[in-house]
Protein backbone atom coordinates (compact mmCIF):
# COMPACT_ATOMS: atom_id res chain seq x y z
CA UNK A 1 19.77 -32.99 47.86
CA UNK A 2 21.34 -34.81 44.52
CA UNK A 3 21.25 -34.11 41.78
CA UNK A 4 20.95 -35.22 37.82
CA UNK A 5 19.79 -38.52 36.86
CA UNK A 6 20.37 -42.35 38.38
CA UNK A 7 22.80 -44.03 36.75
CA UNK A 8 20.78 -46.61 34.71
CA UNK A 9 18.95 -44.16 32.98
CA UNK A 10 19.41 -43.55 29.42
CA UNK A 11 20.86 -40.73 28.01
CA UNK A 12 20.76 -39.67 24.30
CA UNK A 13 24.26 -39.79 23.04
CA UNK A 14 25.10 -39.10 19.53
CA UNK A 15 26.41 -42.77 18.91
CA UNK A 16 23.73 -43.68 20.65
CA UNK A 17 21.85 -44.67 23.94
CA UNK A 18 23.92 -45.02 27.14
CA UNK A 19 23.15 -44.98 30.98
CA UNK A 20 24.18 -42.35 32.90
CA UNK A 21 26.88 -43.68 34.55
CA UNK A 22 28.68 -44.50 31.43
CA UNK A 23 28.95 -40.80 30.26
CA UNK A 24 32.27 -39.41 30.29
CA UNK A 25 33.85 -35.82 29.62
CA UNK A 26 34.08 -35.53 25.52
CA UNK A 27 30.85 -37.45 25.02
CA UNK A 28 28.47 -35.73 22.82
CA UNK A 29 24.88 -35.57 23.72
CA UNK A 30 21.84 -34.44 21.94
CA UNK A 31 19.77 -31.75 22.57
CA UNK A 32 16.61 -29.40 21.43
CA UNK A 33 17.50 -25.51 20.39
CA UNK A 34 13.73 -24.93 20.10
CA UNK A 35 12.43 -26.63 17.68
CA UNK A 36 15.42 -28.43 16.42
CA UNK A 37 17.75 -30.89 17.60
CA UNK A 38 21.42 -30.19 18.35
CA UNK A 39 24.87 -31.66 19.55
CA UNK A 40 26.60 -30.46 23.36
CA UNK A 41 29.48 -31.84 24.39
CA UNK A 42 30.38 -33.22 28.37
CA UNK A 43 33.07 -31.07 29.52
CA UNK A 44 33.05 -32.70 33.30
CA UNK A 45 30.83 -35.19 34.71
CA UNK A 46 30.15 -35.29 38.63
CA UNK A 47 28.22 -38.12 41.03
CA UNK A 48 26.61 -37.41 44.17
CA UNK A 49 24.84 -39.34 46.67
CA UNK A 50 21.26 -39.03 48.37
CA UNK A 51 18.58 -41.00 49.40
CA UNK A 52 15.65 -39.03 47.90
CA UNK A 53 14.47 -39.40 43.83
CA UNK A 54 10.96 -39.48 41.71
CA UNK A 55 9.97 -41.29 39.05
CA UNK A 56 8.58 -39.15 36.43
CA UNK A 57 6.00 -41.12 34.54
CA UNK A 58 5.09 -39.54 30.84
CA UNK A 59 2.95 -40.52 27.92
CA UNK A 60 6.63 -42.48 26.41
CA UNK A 61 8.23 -43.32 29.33
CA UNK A 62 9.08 -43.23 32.53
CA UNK A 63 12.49 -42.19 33.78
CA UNK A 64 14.50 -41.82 37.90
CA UNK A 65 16.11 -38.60 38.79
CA UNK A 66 17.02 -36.32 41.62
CA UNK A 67 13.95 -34.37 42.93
CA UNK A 68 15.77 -31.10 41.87
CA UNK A 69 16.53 -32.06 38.12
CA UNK A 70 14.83 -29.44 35.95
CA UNK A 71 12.09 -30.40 32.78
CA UNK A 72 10.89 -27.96 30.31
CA UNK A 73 7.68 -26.96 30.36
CA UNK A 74 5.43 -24.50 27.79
CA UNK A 75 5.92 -22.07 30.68
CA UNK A 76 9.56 -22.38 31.68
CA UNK A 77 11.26 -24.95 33.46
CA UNK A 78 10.23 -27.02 36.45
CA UNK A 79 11.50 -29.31 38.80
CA UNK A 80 10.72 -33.28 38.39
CA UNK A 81 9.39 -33.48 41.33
CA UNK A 82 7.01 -30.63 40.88
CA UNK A 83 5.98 -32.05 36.86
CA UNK A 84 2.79 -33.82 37.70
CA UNK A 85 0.29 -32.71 35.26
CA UNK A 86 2.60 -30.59 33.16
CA UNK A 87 3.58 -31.14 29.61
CA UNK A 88 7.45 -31.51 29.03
CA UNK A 89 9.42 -30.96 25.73
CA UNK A 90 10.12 -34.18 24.08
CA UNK A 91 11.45 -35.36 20.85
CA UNK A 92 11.47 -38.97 19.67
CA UNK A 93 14.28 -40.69 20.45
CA UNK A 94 14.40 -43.44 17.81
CA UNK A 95 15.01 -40.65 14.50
CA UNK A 96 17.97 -38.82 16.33
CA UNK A 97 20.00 -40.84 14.23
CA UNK A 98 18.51 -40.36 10.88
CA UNK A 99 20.05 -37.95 8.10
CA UNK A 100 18.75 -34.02 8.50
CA UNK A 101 17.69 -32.50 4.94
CA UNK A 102 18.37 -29.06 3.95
CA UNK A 103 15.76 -28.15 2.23
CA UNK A 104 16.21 -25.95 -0.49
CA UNK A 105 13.35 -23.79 -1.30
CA UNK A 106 12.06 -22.39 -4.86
CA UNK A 107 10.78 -23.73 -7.96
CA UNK A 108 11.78 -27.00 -7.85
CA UNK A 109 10.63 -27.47 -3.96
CA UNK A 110 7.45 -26.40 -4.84
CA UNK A 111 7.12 -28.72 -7.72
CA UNK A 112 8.04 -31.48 -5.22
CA UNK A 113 5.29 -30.25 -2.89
CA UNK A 114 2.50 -30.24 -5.38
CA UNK A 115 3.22 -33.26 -7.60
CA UNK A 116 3.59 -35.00 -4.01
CA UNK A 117 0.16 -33.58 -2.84
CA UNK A 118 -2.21 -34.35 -6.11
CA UNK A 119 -0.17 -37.85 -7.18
CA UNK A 120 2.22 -38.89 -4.26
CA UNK A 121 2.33 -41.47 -1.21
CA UNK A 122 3.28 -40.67 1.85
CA UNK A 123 4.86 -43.68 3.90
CA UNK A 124 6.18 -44.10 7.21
CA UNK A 125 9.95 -43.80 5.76
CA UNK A 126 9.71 -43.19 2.63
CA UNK A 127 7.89 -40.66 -0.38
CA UNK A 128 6.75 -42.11 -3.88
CA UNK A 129 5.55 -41.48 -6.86
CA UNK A 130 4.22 -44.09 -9.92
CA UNK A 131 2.64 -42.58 -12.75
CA UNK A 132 2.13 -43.69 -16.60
CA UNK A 133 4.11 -40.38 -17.75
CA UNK A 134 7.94 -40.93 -17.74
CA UNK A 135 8.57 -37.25 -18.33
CA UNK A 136 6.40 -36.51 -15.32
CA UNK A 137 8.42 -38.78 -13.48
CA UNK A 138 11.26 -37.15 -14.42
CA UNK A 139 10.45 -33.56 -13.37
CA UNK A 140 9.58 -34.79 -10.33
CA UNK A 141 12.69 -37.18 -9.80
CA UNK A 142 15.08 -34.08 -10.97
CA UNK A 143 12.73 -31.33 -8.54
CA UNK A 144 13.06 -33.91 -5.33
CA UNK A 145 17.10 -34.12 -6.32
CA UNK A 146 17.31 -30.65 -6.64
CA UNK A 147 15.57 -29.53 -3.43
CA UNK A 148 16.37 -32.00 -0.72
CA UNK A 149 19.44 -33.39 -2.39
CA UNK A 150 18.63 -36.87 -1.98
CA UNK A 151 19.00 -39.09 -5.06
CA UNK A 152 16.30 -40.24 -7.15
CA UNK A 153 15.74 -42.33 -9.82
CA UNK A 154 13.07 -43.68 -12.09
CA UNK A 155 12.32 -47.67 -11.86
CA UNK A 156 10.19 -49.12 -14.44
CA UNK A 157 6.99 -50.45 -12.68
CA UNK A 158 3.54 -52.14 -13.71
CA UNK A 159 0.37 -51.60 -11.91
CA UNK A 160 -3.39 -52.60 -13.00
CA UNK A 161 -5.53 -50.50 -14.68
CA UNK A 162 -9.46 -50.76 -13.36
CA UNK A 163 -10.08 -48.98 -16.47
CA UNK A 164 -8.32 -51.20 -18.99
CA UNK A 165 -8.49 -54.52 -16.55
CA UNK A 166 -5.19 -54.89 -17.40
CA UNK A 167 -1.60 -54.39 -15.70
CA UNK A 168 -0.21 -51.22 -17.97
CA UNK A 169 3.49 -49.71 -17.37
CA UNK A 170 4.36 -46.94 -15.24
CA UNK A 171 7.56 -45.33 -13.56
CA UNK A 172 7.99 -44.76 -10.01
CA UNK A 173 9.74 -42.53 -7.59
CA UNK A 174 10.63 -43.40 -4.73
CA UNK A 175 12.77 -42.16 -1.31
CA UNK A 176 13.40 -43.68 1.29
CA UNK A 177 13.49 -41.13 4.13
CA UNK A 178 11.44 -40.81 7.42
CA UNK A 179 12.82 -37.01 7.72
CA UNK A 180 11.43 -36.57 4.33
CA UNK A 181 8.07 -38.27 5.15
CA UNK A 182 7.66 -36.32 8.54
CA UNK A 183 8.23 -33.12 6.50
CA UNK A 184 5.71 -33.68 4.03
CA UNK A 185 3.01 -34.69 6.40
CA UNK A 186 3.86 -31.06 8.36
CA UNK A 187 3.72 -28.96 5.31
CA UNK A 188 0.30 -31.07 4.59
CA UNK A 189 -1.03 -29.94 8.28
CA UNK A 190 0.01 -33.79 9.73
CA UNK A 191 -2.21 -36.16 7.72
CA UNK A 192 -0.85 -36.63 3.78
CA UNK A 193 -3.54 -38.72 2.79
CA UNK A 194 -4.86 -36.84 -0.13
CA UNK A 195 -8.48 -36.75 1.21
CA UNK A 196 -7.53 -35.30 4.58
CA UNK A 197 -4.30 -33.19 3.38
CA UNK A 198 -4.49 -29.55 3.85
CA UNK A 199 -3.12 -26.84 1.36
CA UNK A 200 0.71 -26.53 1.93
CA UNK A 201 1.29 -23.06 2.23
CA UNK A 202 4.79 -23.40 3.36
CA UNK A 203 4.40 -22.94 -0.87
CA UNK A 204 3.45 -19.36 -0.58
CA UNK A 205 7.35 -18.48 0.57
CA UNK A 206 7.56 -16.62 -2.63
CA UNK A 207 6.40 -16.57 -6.13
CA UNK A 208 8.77 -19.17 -7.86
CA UNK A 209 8.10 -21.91 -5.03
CA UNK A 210 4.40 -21.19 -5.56
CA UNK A 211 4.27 -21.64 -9.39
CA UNK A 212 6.33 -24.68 -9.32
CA UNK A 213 3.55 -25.97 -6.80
CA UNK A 214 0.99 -25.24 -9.26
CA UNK A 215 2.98 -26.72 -12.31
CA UNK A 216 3.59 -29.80 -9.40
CA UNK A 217 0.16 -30.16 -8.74
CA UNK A 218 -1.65 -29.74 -12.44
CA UNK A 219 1.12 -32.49 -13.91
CA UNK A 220 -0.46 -34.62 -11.25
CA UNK A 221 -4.26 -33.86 -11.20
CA UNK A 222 -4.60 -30.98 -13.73
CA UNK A 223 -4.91 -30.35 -17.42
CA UNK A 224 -4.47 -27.13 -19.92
CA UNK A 225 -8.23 -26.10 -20.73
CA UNK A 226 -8.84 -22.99 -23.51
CA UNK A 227 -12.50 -22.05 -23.80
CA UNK A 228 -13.08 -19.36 -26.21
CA UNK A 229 -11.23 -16.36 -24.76
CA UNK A 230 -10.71 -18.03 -21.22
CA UNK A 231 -6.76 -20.16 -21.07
CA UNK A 232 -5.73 -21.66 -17.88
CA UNK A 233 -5.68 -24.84 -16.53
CA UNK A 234 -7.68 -26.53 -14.33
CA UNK A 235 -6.92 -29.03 -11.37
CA UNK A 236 -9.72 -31.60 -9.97
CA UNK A 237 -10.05 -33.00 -6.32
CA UNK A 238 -12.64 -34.31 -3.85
CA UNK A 239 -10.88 -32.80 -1.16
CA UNK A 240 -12.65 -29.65 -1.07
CA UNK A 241 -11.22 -27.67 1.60
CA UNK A 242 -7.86 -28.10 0.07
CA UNK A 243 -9.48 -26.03 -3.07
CA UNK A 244 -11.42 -24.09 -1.10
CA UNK A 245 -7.81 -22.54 0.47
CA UNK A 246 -6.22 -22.36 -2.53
CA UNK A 247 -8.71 -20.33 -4.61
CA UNK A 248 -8.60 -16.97 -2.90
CA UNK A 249 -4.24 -17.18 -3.66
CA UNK A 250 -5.00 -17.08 -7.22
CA UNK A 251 -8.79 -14.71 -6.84
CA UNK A 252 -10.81 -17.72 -8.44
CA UNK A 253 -14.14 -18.06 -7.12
CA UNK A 254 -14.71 -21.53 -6.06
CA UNK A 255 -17.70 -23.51 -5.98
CA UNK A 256 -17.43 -27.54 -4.78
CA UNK A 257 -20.00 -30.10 -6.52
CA UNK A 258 -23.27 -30.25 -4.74
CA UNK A 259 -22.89 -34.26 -4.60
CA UNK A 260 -20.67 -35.06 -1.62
CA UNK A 261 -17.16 -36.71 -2.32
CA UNK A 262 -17.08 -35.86 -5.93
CA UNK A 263 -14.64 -34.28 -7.31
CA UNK A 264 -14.81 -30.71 -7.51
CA UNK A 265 -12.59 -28.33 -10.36
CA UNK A 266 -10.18 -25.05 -9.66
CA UNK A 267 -9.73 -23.03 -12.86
CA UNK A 268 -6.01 -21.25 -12.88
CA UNK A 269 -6.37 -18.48 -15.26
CA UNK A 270 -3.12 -18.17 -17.28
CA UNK A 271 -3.28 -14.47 -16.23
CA UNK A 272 -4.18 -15.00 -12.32
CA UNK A 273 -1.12 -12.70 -11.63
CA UNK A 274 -2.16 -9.27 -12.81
CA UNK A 275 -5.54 -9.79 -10.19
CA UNK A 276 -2.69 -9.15 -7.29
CA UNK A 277 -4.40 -11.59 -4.67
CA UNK A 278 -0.75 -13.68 -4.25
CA UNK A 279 0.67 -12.45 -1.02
CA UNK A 280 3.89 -14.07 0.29
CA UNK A 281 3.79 -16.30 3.63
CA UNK A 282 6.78 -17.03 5.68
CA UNK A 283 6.77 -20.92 7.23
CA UNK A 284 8.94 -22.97 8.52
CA UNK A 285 11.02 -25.42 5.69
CA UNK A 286 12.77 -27.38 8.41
CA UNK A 287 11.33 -30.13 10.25
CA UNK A 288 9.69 -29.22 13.65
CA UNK A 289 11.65 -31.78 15.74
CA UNK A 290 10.26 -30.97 19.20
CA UNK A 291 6.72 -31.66 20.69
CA UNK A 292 4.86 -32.11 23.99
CA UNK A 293 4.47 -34.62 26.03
CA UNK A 294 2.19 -35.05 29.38
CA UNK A 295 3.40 -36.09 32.68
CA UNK A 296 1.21 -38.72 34.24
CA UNK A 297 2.31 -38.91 37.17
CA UNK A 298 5.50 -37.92 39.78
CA UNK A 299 6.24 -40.93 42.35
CA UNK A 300 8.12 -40.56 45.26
CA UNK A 301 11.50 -42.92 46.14
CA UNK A 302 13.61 -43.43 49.08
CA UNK A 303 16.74 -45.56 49.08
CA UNK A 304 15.96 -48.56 50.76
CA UNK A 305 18.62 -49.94 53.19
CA UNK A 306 22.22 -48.20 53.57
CA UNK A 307 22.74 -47.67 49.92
CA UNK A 308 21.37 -44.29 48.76
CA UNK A 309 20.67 -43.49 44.97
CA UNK A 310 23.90 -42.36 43.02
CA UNK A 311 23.08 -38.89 40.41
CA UNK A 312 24.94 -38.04 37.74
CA UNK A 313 25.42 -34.47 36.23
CA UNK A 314 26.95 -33.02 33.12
CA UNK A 315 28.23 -29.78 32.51
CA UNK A 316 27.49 -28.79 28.94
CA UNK A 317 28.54 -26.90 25.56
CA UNK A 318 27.95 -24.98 23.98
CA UNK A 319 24.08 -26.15 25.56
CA UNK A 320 23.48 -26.84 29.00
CA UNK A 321 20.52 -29.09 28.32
CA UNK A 322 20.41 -32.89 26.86
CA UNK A 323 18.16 -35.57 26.41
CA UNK A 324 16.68 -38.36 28.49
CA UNK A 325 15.40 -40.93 26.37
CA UNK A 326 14.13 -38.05 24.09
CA UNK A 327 12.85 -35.62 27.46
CA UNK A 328 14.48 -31.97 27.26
CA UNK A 329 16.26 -31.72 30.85
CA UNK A 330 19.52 -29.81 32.63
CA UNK A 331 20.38 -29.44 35.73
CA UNK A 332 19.36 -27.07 38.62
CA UNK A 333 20.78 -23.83 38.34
């Protein structure tokens, strides 16, 4: 039986997409090292001919290979032709090309997180932030810098003011990076609308990424409060079960407003530390790159005529696996 994939099937090259038959010895492919992606190298490429293939049909694509050609799976790898039904490791194949972050974690990260999560937007490709404060701006321009090493600036913006009923100046932030934007929506539990966001405690790494997330998030939606004997600060929100996570981190008792979707109050005592609730977390500060994706269905081919289907196969390093239009596959062992 062949082997690999037909040759007009695209393979995920780091220059980018080519078809199978174009893929030469020296060509570097991408990959998935769990949930990351990677570079391998061709070191030979070989072509064999049979008469027997499947089209494996998933929720992205659907792509021709040899019967034999192995997918992973949640429990292991399969063979294609054996897939139906099965969910297959995928990434998507349109942000291979896009800049990877090291993210650097600490204070300034965690200011980043929280100013993001009580004042920032969340786009498709980009991260902002426009507030009236310029100095607030600034922290957060100089803790984005700091922590992701992108550059960021302040730009002198006007927006209206419902309150005033008139346009009043601001200062914005803003990215541009869909890495960026993925990575705040997975700290945020996938959804970084602020109503729907869920408490980021990729924050709880350690002490100094947690206060800058407080100091982040009370610049944004907070405010100092004294009250007789009592200092702290206190941070509003409607999104209650964003509070209602945070509270026990800092042993406040937390009680939402009886009136659904207004907004409820979290008091930070100034001396939450000595009640020795904080307990560190470990979480992932890299982007999960990997996912699943479900095959629909396997279908059968046979090479009509005299001409049989032509399979190409790579062997790999330092990984033996690469990418088919963003599927994790290798060849049979």
């Amino acid at each position: 039986m062949g082997y690999g994939l037909t040759s007009k099937m695209l393979v995920n090259l780091v220059g980018g997409c080519a078809q199978a038959k174009n893929v030469v010895p020296g060509s570097t492919l991408w990959t998935l090292d769990g949930d990351r992606t990677v570079q391998t190298t061709v070191v030979d490429v070989a072509a064999v001919k049979a008469r027997a293939a499947v089209d494996v049909v998933t929720d992205h694509m659907t792509f021709s290979a040899s019967p034999d050609l192995l997918l992973a799976t949640p429990d292991g790898w399969t063979h294609a032709a054996d897939a139906m039904g099965k969910k297959v490791a995928w990434t998507h194949a349109r942000k291979l090309h896009r800049e990877r972050l090291a993210i650097r974690p600490g204070y300034e990260f965690g200011y980043f997180v929280g100013a993001t999560c009580a004042d920032g937007t969340v786009y498709k490709n980009y991260v902002s932030l426009i507030v009236n404060d310029e100095s607030f701006a600034s922290r957060y321009a100089a803790a984005l810098t700091a922590c992701t090493g992108l550059p960021a600036r302040l730009d002198a913006v006007s927006r209206p003011s419902g309150y005033l009923k008139r346009d009043v100046a601001g200062f914005r932030v803003r990215v541009v990076s869909s890495y960026l934007s993925d990575l705040v929506r997975q700290y945020v539990g996938g959804d970084a609308h602020h109503m729907r966001q869920r408490f980021p405690r990729v924050v709880l790494r350690d002490m100094a990424t947690f206060t800058g997330f407080t100091d982040g998030y009370v610049d944004g939606d907070g405010c100092q409060v004294t009250w007789g004997r009592y200092e702290g600060r206190v941070v509003t929100s409607a999104n209650v079960s964003f509070l209602r996570e945070w509270a026990p981190v800092i042993g406040a008792r937390f009680t939402p407003e009886g009136v659904p979707g207004r907004a409820s109050r979290l008091y930070i005592a100034d001396r939450w530390p000595s009640r020795g609730t904080y307990q560190p977390e470990e979480h992932p500060l890299q982007l999960k790159e990997s996912s699943w994706v479900q095959v629909q269905e396997v279908r059968p081919r046979s090479a009509m005529g005299a001409k049989p289907f032509t399979f190409y196969r790579y062997r790999l390093a330092p990984y033996p696996t690469f990418l088919v239009n963003g599927h994790l596959v290798r060849e049979p062992w």
